[in-house]
Protein backbone atom coordinates (compact mmCIF):
# COMPACT_ATOMS: atom_id res chain seq x y z
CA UNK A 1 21.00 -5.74 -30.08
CA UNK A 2 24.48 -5.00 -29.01
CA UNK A 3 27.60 -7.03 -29.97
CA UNK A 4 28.51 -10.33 -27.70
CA UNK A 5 30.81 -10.17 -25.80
CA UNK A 6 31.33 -5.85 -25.48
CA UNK A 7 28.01 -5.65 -23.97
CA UNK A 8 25.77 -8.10 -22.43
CA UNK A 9 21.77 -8.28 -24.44
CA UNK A 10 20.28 -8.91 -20.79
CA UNK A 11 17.92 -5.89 -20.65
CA UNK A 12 19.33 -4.80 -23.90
CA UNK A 13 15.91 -2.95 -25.19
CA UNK A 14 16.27 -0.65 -22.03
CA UNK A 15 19.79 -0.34 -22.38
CA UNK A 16 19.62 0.34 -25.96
CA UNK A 17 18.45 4.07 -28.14
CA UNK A 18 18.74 4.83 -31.40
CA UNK A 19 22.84 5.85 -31.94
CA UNK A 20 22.11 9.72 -32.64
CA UNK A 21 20.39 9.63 -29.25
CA UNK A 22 23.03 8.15 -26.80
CA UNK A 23 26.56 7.67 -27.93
CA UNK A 24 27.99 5.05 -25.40
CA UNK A 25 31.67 6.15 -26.57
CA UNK A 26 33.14 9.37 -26.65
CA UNK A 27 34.30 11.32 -29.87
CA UNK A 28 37.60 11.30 -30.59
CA UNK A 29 37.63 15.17 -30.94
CA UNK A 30 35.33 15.68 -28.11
CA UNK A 31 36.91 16.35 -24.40
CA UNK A 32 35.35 14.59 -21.33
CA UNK A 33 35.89 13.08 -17.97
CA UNK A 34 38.02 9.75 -17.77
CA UNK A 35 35.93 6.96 -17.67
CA UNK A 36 36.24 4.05 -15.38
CA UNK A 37 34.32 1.16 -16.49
CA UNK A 38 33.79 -1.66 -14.58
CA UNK A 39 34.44 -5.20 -16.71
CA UNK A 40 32.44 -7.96 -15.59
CA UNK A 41 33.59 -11.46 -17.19
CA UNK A 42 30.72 -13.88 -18.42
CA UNK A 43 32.01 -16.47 -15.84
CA UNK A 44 30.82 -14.43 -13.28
CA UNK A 45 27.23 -13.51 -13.95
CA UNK A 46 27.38 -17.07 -14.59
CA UNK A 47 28.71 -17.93 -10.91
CA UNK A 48 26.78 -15.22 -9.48
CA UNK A 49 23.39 -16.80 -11.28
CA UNK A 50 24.04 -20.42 -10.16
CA UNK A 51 24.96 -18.98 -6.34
CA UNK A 52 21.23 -16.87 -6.41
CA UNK A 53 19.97 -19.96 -8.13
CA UNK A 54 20.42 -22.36 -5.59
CA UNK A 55 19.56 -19.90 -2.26
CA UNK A 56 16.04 -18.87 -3.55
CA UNK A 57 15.52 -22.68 -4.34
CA UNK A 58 15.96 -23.18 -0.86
CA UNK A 59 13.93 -20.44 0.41
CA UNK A 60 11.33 -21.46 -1.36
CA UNK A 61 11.84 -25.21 -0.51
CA UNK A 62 11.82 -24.23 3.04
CA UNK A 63 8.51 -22.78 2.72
CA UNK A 64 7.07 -25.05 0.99
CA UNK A 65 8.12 -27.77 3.93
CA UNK A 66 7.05 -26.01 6.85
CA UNK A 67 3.51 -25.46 7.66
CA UNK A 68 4.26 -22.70 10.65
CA UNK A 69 5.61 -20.92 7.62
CA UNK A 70 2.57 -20.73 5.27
CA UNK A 71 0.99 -17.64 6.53
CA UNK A 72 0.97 -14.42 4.21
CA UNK A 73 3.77 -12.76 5.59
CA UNK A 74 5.77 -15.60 4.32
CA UNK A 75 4.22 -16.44 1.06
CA UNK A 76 5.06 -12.69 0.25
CA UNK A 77 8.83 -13.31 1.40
CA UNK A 78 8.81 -16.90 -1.13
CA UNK A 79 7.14 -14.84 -3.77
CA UNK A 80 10.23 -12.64 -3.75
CA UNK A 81 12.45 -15.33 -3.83
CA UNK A 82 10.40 -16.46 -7.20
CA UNK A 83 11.41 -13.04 -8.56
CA UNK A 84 14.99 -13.48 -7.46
CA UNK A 85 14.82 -16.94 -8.92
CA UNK A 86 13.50 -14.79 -11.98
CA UNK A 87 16.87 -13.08 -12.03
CA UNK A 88 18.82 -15.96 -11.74
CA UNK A 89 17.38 -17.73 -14.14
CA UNK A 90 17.28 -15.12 -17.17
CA UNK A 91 20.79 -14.52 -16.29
CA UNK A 92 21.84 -18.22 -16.17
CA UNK A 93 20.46 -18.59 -19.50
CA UNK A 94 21.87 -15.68 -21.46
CA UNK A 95 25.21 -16.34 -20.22
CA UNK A 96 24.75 -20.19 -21.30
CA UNK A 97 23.50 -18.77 -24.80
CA UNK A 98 26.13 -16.03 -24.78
CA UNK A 99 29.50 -18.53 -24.21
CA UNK A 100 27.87 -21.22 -26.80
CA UNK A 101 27.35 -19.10 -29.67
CA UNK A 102 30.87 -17.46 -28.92
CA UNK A 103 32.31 -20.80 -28.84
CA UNK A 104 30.21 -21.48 -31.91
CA UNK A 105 28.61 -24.37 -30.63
CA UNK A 106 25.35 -23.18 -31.01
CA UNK A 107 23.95 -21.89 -34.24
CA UNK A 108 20.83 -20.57 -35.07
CA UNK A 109 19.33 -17.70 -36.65
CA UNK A 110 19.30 -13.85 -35.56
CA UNK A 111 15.65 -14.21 -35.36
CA UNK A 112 15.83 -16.58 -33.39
CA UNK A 113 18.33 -15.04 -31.03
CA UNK A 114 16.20 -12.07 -30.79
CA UNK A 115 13.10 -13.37 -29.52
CA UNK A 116 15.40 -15.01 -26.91
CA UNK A 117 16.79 -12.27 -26.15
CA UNK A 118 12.83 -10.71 -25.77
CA UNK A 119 12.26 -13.54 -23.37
CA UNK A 120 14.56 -12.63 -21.18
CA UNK A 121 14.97 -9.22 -20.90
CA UNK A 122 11.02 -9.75 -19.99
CA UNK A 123 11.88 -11.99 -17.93
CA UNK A 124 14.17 -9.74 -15.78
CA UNK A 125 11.29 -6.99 -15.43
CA UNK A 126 9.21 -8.95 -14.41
CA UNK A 127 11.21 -9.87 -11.83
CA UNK A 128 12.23 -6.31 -10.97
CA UNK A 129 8.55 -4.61 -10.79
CA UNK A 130 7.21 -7.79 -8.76
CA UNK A 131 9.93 -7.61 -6.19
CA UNK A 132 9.21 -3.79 -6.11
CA UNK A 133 5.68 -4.97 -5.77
CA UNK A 134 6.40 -7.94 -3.07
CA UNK A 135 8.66 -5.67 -0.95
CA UNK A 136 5.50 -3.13 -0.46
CA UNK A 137 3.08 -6.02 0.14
CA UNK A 138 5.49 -7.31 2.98
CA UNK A 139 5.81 -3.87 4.05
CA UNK A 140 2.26 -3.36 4.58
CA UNK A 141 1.68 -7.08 5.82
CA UNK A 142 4.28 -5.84 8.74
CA UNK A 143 2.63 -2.37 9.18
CA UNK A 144 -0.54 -4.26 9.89
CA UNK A 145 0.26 -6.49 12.08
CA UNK A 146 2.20 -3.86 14.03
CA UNK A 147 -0.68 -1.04 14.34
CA UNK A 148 -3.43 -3.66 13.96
CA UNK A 149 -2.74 -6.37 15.41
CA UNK A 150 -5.92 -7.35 17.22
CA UNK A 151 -7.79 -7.45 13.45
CA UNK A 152 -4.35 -8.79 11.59
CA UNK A 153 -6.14 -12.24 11.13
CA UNK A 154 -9.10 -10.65 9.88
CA UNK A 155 -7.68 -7.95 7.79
CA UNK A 156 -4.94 -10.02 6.08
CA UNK A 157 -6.40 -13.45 5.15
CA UNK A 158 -4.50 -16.11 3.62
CA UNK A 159 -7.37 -15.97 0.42
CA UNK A 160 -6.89 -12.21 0.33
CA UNK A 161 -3.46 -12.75 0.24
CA UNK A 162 -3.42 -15.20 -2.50
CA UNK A 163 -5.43 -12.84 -4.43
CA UNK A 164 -3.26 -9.88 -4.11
CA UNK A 165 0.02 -12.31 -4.94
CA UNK A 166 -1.90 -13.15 -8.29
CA UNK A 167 -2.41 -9.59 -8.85
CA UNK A 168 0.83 -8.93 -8.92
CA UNK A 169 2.14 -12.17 -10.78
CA UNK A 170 -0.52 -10.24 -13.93
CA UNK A 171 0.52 -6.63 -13.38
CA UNK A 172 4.32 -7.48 -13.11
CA UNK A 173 4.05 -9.81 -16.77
CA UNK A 174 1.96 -6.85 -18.52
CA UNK A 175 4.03 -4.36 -17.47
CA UNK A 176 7.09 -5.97 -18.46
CA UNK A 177 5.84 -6.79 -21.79
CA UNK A 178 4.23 -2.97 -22.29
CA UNK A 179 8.21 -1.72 -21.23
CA UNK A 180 10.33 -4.01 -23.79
CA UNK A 181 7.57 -3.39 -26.48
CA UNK A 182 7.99 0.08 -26.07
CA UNK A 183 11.34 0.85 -24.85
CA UNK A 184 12.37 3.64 -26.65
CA UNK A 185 9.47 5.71 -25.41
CA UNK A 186 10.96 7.85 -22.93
CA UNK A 187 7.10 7.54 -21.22
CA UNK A 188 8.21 4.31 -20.54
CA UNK A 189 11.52 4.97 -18.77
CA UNK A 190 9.86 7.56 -16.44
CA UNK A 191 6.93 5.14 -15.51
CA UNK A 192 9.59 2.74 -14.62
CA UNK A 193 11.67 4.67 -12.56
CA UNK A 194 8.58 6.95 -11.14
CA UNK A 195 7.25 3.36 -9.95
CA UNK A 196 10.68 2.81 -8.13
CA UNK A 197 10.35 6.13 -6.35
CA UNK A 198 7.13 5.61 -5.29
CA UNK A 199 7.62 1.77 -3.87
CA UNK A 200 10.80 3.08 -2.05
CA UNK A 201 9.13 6.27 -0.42
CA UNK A 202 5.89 4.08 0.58
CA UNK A 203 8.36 1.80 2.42
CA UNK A 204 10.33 3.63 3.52
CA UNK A 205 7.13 5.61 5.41
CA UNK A 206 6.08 2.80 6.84
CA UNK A 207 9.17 1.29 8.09
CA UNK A 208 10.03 4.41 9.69
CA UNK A 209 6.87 4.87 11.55
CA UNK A 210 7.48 1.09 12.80
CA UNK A 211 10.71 1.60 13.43
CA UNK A 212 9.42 4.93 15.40
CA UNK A 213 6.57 2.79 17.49
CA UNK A 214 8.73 0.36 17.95
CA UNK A 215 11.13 2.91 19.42
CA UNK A 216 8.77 4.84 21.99
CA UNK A 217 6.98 0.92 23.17
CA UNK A 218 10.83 0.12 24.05
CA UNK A 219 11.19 3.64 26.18
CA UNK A 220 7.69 2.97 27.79
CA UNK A 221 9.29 -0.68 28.78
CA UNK A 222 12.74 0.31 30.40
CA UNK A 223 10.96 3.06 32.24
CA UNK A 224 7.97 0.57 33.81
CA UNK A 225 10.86 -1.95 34.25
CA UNK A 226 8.47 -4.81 33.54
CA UNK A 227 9.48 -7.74 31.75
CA UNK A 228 6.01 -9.81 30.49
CA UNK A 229 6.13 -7.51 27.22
CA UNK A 230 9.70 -6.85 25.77
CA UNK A 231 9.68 -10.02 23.89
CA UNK A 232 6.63 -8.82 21.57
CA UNK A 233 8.06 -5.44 21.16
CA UNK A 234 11.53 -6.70 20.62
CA UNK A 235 10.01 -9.05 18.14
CA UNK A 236 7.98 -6.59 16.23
CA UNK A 237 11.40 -4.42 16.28
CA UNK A 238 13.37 -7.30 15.03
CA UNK A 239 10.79 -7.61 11.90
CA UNK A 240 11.20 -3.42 11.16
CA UNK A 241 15.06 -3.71 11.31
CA UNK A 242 15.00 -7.00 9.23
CA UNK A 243 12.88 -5.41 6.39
CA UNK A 244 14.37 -1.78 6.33
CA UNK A 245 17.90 -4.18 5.95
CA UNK A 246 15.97 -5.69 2.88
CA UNK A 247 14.71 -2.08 1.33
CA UNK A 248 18.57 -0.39 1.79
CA UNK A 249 20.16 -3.50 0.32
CA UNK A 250 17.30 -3.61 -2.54
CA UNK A 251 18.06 0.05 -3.22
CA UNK A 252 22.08 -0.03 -3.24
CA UNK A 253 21.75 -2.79 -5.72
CA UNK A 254 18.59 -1.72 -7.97
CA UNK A 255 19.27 2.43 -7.26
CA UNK A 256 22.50 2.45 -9.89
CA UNK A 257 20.25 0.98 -12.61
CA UNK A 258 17.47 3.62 -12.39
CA UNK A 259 19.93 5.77 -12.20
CA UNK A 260 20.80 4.45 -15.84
CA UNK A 261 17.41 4.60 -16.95
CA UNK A 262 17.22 8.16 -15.62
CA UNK A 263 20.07 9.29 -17.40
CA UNK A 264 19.03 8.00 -20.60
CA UNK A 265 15.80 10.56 -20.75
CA UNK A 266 17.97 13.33 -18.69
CA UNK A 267 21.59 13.26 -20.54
CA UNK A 268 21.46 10.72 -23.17
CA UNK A 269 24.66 12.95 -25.09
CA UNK A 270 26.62 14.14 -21.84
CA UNK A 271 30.20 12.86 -21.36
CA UNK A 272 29.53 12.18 -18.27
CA UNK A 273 26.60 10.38 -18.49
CA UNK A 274 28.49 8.87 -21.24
CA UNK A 275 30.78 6.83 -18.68
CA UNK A 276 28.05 5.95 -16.71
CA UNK A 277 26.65 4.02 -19.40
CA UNK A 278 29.53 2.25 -19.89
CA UNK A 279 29.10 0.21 -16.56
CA UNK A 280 25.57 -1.41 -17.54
CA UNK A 281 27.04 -4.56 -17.05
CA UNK A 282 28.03 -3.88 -13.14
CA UNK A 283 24.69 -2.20 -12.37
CA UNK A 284 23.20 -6.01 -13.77
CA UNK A 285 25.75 -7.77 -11.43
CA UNK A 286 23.96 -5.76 -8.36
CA UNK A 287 20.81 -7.08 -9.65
CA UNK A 288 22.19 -10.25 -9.01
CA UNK A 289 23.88 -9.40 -6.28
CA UNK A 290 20.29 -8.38 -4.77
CA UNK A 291 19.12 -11.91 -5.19
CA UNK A 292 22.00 -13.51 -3.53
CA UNK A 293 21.64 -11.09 -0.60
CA UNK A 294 18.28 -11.56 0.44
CA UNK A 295 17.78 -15.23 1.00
CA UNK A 296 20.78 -14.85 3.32
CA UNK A 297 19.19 -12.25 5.21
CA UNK A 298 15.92 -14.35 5.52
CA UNK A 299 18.17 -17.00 6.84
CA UNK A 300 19.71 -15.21 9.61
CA UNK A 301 16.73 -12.95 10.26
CA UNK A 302 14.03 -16.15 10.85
CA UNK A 303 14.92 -18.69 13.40
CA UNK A 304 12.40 -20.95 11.77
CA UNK A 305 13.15 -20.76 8.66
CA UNK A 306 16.83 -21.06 9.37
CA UNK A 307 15.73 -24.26 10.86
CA UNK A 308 14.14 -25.13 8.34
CA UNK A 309 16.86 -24.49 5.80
CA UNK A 310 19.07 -26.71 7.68
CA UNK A 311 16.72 -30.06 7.76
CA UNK A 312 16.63 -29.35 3.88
């Protein structure tokens, strides 16, 4: 476990390898690019935290209330806010634990601060593979609806989607436990960021061939000059634009720590890859920064559910 206060323990057994495998500092004889690392003070994952705390309690609140919003499109959309609240939550906590036992207010055992520390760094995959996960499912829930949407009630039942939200609930808490169990088996680190690949080039299919329909409908409108369809088309536009905002933002702020996890199979000893090391802590404060972001674009995106936010 790293030392508190030089290097934050959330996701520690990913950040970690054995020292003769990745030197985080440089040698003193050894010549290499100046680093710039990034310091992020404890009071602001803890401000960050409590801000994503409080916006995914509202999202899901706002579900919860409204019954024109509990249809599977949205329980996929609350289900990510879960995993953002998973992110708050973890991070919350360690900073809480962090300041106390630097303050020495709390005392306990390194045992005891270990498992804690195993609690939440599988608490924060958890949350990262099942937002992966709910992204694709809302993805494909949009994808139906656009190039099916005469069997969309059919195909995508509220059962079925309860069953596939379950799914991933299982596969996101066994994979997360398999990863921190066996971090230091670079197998491990290439599943992980393999899986990332994957979820981003599905989307990123499918929102540009709704982004593409979407595209040629509008054309086919402005040159029959009607005006009895543009507000399903613009509406089914809207929902592409909204999401592929959601996959960009997800990948700015989740693309720098794959990155990490890349380097550690593909240059653990480089200089280089040295320095990027060094700014673990920022690439966690895009996590966060991920969870803050996305309840506000739900807000802004949904009329109803900004409605909704505002009667809560």
């Amino acid at each position: 476990m790293p030392a508190l206060g030089s290097q934050r323990w959330l996701l520690g057994s990913l950040n970690c390898t054995p020292p003769a495998t990745l030197p985080l500092t440089l040698a003193p004889n050894r010549t290499g690019p100046q680093c710039l690392e990034v310091s992020i003070p404890d009071g602001l994952f803890l401000s960050l935290g409590l801000v994503s705390l409080v916006e995914n309690v509202l999202v899901v609140a706002a579900i919860s209330k409204n019954r024109n919003l509990h249809s599977p499109m949205y329980y996929f959309i609350c289900c990510l806010a879960m995993s953002d609240l998973l992110v708050s939550v973890s991070n919350v906590l360690e900073t809480a634990v962090m300041l106390l036992l630097e303050a020495g207010v709390l005392a306990t055992r390194a045992a005891v601060v270990q498992q804690l520390d195993n609690v939440i760094d599988v608490l924060i995959c958890s949350s990262m593979v099942s937002s992966l996960c709910f992204l694709g499912a809302i993805a494909v829930d949009r994808y139906i609806s656009i190039f099916y949407a005469l069997r969309y009630h059919s195909v995508v039942t509220l059962p079925r989607a309860w069953r596939i939200i379950a799914a991933i609930w299982v596969a996101s808490i066994l994979t997360s436990v398999l990863s921190i169990t066996y971090y230091n088996h670079t197998v491990i680190l290439l599943c992980l960021v393999g899986f990332f690949i994957a979820m981003l080039a599905l989307m990123a299919v499918l929102y540009v061939h709704m982004l593409a329909r979407a595209c040629q409908h509008a054309r086919g409108i402005a040159w029959l000059q009607k005006r009895q369809r543009p507000i399903h088309q613009g509406f089914g536009l809207k929902g592409a634009a909204t999401l592929t905002i959601l996959l960009g933002v997800f990948f700015l702020c989740w693309g720098p720590f794959f990155l990490h996890l890349l380097l550690i199979v593909l240059c653990p000893q480089h200089p280089t890859c040295g320095c990027i090391f060094k700014n673990f802590n920022l690439f966690l404060a895009l996590i966060i920064c991920n969870a803050i972001v996305d309840p506000l674009i739900y807000a802004f995106r949904s009329q109803e559910l900004r409605k909704t936010l505002q009667e809560v």
